[in-house]
N, C-alpha and C. Protein backbone atom coordinates (compact mmCIF):
# COMPACT_ATOMS: atom_id res chain seq x y z
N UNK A 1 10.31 -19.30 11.25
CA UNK A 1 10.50 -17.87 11.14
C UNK A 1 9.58 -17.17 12.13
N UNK A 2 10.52 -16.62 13.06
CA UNK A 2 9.39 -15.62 13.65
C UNK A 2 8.73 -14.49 13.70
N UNK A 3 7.41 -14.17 13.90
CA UNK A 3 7.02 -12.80 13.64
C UNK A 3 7.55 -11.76 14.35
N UNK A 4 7.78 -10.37 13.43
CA UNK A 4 8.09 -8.90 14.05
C UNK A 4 6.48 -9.15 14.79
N UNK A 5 6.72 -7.34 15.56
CA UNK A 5 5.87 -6.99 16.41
C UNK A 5 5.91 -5.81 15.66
N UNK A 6 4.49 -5.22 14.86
CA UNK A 6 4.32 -3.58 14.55
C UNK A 6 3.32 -3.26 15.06
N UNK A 7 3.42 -1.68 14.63
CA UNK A 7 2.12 -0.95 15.26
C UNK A 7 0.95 -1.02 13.94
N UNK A 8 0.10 0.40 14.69
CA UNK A 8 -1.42 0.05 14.20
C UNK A 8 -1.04 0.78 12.58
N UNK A 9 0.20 2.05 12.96
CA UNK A 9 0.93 2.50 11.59
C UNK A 9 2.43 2.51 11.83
N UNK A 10 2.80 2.84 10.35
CA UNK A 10 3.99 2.70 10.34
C UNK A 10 4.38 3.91 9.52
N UNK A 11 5.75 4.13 8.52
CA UNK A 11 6.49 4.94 8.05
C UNK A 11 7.27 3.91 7.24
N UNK A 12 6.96 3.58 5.74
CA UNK A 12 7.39 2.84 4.67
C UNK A 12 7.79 3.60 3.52
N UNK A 13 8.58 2.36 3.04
CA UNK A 13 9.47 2.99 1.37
C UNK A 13 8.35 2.48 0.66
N UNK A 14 8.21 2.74 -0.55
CA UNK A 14 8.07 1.65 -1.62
C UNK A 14 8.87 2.00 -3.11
N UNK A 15 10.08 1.96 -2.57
CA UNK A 15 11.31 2.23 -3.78
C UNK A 15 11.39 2.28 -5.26
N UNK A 16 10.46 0.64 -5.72
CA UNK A 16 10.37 1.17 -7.67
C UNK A 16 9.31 2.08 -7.32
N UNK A 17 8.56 2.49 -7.04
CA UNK A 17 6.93 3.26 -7.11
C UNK A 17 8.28 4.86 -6.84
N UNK A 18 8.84 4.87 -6.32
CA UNK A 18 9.53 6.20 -6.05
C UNK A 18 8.86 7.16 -5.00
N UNK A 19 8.16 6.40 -4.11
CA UNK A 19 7.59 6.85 -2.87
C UNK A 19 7.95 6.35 -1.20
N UNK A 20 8.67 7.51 -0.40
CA UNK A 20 9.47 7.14 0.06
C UNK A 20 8.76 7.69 1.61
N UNK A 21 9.20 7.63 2.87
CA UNK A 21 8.65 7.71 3.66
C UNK A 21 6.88 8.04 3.98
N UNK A 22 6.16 6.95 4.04
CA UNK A 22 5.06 7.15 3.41
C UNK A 22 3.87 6.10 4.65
N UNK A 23 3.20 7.02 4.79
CA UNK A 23 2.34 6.39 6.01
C UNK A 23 1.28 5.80 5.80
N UNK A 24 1.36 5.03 6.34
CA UNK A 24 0.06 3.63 6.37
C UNK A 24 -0.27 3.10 7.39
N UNK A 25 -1.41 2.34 7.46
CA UNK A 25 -2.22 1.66 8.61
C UNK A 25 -2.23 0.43 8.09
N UNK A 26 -2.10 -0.48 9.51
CA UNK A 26 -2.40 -1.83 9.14
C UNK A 26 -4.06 -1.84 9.57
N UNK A 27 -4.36 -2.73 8.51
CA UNK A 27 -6.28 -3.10 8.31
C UNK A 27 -6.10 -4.22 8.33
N UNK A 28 -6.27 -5.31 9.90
CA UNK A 28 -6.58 -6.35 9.83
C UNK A 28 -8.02 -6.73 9.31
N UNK A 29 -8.66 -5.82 9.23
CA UNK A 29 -9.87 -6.40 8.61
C UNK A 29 -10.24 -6.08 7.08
N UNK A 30 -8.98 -5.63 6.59
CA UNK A 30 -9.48 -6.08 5.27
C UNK A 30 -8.04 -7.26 4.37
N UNK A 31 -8.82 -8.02 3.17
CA UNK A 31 -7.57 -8.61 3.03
C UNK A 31 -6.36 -8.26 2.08
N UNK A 32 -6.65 -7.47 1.24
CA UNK A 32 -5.59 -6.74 0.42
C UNK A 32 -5.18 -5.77 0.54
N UNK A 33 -4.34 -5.17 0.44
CA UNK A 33 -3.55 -4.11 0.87
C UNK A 33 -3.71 -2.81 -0.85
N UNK A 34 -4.06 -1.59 -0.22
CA UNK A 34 -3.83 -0.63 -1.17
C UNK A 34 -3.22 0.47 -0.98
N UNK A 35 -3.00 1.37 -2.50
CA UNK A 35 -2.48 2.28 -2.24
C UNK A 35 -2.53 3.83 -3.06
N UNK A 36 -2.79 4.63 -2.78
CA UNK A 36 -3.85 5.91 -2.94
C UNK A 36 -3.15 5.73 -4.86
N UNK A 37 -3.71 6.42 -5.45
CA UNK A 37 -3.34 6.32 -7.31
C UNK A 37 -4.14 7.72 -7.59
N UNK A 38 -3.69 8.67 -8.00
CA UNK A 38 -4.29 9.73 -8.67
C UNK A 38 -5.13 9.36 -9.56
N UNK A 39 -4.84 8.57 -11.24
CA UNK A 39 -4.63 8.91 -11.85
C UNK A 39 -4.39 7.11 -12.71
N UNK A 40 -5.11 6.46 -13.10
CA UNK A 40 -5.21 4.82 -14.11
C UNK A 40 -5.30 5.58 -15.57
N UNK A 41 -4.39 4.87 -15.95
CA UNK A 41 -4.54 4.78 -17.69
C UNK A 41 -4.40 3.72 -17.93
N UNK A 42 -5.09 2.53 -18.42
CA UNK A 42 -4.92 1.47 -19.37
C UNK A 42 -4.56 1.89 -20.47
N UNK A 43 -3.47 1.47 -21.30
CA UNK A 43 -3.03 1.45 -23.18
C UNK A 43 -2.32 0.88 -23.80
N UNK A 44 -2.72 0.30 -24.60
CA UNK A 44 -1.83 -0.85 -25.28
C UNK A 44 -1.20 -1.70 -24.67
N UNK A 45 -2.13 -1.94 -23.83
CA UNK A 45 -1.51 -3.58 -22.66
C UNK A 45 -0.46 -2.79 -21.78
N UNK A 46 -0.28 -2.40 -21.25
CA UNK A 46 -0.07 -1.57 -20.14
C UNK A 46 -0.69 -0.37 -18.67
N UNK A 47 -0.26 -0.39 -17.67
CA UNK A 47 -1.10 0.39 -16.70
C UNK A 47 -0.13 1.75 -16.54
N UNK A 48 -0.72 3.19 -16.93
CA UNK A 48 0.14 4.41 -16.16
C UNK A 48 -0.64 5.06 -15.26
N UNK A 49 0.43 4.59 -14.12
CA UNK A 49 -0.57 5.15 -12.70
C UNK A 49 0.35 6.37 -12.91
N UNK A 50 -0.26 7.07 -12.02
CA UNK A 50 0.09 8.88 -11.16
C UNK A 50 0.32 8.61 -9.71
N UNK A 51 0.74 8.57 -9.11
CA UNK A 51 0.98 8.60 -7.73
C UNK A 51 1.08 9.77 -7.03
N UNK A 52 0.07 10.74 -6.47
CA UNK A 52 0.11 12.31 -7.25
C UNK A 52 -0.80 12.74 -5.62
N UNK A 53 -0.69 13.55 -4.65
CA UNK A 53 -1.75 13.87 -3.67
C UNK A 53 -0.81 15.21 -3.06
N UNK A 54 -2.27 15.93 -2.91
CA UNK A 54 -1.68 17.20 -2.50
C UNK A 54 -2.43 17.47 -1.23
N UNK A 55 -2.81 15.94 -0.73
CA UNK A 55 -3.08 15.71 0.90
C UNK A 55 -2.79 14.82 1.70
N UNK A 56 -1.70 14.01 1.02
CA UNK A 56 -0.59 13.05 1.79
C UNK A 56 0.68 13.44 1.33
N UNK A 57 1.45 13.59 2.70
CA UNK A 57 2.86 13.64 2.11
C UNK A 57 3.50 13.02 1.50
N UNK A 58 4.48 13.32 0.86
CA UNK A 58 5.97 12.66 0.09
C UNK A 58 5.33 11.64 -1.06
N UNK A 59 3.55 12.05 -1.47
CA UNK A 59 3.33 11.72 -2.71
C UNK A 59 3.71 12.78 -3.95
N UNK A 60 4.75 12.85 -4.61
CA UNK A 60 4.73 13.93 -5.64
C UNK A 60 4.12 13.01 -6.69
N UNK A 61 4.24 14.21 -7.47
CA UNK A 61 3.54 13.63 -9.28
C UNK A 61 4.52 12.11 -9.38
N UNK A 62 4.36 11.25 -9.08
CA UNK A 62 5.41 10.06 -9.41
C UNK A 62 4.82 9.18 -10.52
N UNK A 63 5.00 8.99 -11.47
CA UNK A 63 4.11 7.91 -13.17
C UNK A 63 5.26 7.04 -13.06
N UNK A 64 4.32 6.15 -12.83
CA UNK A 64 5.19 4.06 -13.44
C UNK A 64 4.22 3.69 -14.78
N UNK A 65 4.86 2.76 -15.23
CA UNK A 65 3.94 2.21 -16.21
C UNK A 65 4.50 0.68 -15.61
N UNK A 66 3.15 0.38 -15.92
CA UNK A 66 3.22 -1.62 -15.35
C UNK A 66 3.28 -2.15 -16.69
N UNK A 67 3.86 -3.05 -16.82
CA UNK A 67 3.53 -4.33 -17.88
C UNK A 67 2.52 -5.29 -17.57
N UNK A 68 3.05 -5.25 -16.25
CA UNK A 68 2.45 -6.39 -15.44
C UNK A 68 1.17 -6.10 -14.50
N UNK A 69 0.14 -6.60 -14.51
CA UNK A 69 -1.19 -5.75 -13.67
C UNK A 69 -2.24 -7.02 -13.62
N UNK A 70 -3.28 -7.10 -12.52
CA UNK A 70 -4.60 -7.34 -13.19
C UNK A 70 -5.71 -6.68 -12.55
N UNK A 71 -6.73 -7.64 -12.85
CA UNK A 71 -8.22 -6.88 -12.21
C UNK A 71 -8.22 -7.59 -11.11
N UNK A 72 -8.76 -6.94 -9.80
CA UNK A 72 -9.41 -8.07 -8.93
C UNK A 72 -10.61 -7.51 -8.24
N UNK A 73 -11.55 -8.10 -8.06
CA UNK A 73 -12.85 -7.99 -6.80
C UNK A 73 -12.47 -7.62 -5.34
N UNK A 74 -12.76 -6.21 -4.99
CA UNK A 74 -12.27 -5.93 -3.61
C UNK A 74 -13.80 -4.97 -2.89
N UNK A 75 -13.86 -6.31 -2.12
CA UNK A 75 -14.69 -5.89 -1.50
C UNK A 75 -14.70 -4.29 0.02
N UNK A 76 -15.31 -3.65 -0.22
CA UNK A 76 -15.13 -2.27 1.07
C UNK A 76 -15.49 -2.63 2.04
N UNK A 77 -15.50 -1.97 3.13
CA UNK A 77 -16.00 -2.06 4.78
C UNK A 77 -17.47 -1.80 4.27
N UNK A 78 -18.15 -1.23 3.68
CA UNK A 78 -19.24 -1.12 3.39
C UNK A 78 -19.96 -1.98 2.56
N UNK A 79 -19.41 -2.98 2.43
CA UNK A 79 -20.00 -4.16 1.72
C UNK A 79 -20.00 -3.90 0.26
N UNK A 80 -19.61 -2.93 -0.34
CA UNK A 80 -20.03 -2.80 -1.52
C UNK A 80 -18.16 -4.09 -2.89
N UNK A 81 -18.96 -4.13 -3.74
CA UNK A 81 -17.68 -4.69 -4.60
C UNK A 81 -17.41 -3.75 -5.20
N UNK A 82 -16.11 -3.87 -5.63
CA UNK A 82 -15.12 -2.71 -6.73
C UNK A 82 -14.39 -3.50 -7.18
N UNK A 83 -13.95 -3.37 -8.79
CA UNK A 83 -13.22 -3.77 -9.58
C UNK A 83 -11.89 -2.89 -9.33
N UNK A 84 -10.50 -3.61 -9.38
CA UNK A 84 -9.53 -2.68 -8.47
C UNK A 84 -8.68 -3.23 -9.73
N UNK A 85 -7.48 -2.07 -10.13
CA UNK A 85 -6.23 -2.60 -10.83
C UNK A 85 -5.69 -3.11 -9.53
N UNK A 86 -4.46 -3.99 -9.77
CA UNK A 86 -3.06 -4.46 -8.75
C UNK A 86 -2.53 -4.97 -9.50
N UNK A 87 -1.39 -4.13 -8.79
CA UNK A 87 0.04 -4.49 -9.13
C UNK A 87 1.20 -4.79 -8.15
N UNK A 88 2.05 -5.16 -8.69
CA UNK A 88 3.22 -6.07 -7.71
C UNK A 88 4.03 -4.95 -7.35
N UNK A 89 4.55 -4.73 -6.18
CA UNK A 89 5.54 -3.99 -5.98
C UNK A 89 6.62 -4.82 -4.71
N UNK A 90 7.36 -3.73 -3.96
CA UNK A 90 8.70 -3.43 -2.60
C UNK A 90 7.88 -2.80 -1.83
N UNK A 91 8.05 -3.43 -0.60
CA UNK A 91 7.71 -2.47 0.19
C UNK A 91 8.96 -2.59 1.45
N UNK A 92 9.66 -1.45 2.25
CA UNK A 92 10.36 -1.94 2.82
C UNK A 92 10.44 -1.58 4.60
N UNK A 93 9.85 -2.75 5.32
CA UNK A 93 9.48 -2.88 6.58
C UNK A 93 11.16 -2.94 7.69
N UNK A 94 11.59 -2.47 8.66
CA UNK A 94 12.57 -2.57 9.40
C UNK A 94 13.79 -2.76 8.47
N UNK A 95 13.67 -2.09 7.62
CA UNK A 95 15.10 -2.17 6.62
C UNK A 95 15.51 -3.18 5.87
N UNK A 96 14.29 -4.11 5.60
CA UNK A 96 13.66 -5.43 4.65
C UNK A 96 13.35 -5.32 3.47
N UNK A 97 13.14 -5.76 2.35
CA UNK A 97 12.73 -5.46 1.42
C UNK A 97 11.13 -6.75 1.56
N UNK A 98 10.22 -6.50 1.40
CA UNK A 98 9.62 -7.59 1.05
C UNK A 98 8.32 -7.50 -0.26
N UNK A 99 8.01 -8.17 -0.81
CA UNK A 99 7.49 -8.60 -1.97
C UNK A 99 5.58 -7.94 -1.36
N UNK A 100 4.85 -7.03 -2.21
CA UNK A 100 3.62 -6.86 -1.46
C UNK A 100 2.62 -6.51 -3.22
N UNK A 101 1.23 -7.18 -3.21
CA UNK A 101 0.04 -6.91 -3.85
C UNK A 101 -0.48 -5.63 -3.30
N UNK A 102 -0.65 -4.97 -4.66
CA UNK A 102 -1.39 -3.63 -3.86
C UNK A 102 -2.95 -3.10 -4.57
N UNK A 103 -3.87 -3.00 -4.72
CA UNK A 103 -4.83 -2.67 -5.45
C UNK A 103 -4.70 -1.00 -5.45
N UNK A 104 -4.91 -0.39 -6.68
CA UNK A 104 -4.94 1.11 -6.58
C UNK A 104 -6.17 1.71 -6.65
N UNK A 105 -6.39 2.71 -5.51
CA UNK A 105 -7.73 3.46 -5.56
C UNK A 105 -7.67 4.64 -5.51
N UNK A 106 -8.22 6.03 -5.15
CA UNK A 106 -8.38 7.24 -5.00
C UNK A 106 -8.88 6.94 -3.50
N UNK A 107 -7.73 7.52 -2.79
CA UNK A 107 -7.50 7.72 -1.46
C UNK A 107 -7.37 9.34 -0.90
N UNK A 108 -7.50 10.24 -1.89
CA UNK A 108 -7.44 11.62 -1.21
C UNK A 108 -7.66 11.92 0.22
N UNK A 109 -9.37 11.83 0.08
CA UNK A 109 -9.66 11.75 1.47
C UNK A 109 -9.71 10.95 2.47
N UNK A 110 -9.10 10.10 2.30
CA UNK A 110 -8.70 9.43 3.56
C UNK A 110 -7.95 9.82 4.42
N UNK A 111 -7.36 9.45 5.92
CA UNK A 111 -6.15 9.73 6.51
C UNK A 111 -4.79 9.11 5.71
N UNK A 112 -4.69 8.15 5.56
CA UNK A 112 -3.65 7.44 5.18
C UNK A 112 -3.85 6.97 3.79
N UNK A 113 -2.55 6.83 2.74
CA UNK A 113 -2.91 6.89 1.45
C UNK A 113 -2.26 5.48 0.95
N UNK A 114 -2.31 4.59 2.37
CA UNK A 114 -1.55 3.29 2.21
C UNK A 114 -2.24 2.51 3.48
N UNK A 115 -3.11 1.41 2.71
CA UNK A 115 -3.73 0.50 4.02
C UNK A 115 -2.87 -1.09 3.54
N UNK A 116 -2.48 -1.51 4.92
CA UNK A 116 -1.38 -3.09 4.43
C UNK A 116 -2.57 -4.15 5.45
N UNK A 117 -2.77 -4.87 4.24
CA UNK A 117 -4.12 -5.94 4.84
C UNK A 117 -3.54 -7.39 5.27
N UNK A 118 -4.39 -8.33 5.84
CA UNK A 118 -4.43 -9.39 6.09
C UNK A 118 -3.63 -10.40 5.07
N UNK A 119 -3.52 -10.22 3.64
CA UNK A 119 -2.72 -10.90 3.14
C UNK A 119 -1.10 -10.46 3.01
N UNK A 120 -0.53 -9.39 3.03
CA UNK A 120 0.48 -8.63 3.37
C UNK A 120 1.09 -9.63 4.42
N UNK A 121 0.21 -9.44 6.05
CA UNK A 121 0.63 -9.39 7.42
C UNK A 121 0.97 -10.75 7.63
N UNK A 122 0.11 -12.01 6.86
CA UNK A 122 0.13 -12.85 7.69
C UNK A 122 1.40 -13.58 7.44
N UNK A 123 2.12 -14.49 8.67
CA UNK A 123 3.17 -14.87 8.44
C UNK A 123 4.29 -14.21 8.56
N UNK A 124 3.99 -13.09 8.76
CA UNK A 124 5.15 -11.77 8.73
C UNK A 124 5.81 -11.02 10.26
N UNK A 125 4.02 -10.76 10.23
CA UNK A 125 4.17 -9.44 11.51
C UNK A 125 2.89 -9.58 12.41
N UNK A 126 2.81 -9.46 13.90
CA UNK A 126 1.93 -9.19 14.87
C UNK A 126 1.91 -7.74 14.68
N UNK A 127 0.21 -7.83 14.65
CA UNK A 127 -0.12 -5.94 14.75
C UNK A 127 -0.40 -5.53 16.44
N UNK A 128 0.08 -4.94 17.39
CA UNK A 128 0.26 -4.07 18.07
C UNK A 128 -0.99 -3.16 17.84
N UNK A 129 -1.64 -2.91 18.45
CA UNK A 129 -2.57 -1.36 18.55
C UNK A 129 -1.93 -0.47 19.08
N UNK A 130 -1.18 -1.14 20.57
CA UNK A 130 -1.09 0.31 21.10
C UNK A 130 0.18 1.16 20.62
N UNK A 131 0.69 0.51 19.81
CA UNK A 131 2.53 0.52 19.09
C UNK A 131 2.32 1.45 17.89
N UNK A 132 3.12 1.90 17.70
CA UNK A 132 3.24 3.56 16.35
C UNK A 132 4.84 3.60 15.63
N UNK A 133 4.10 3.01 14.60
CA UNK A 133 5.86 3.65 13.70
C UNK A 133 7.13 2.55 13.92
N UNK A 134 7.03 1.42 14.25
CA UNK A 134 8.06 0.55 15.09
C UNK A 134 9.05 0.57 14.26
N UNK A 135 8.43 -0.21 12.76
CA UNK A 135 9.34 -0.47 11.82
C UNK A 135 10.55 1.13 11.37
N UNK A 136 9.38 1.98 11.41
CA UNK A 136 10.41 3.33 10.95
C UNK A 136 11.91 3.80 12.19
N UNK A 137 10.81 3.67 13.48
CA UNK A 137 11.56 3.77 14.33
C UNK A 137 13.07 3.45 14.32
N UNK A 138 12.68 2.10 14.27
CA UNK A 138 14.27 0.79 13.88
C UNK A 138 14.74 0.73 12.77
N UNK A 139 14.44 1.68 11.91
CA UNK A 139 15.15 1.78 10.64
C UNK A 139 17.22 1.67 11.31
């Protein structure tokens, strides 16, 4: 199987989450991939995220509830550890559907409210720096 060629960002679905043209950076240097969360409720063995920012686009108020979730250790660029929910979702690259881990954090202030890491990429896709948007492009 050979690898696509993307850029440093792109323009993604992520269809059950109900978030739809939605911008992200690839972070080869980190290894899990996340994605901005207003809003964690753990209850009664279940996760209700918010998918909710009123400083990234085409996030409206969007609530899933997971069945399915766990904890994991995610380390920052700043060395520090964080205990992260993740959950399984779609994400859909050049009009693909493919299978992606996402840890949820509070991304407000960031630029981008979707980083796709080293475990996402590999096997998949060459990241491009100087390249922008490829996958959306070729939709």
């Amino acid at each position: 199987m050979s690898k696509k060629t993307i850029g440093r960002t792109d323009i993604v679905d992520f269809p059950n989450l109900g978030l739809f043209n939605i911008d992200v950076k690839m972070d080869t240097g980190a290894y899990t991939s996340t994605i901005h969360c207003s809003k964690i409720i753990e209850e009664n063995g279940s996760l209700r995220c918010i998918f909710n920012s009123s400083t990234h686009k085409n996030f409206g108020k969007t609530e899933i509830v997971f069945d399915t979730f766990w904890l994991t250790d995610v380390k920052s660029s700043n060395g520090f550890k964080e205990n992260r929910y993740k959950i399984k979702s779609d994400v859909i690259f050049f009009g693909k559907i493919y299978k992606i881990n996402l840890t949820l954090s509070t991304r407000h202030d960031m630029k981008f409210p979707v980083l796709i890491g080293r475990q996402f990429l590999k096997q998949k896709f060459i990241v491009d720096v100087d390249l922008l948007n490829v996958s959306f492009l070729k939709k």
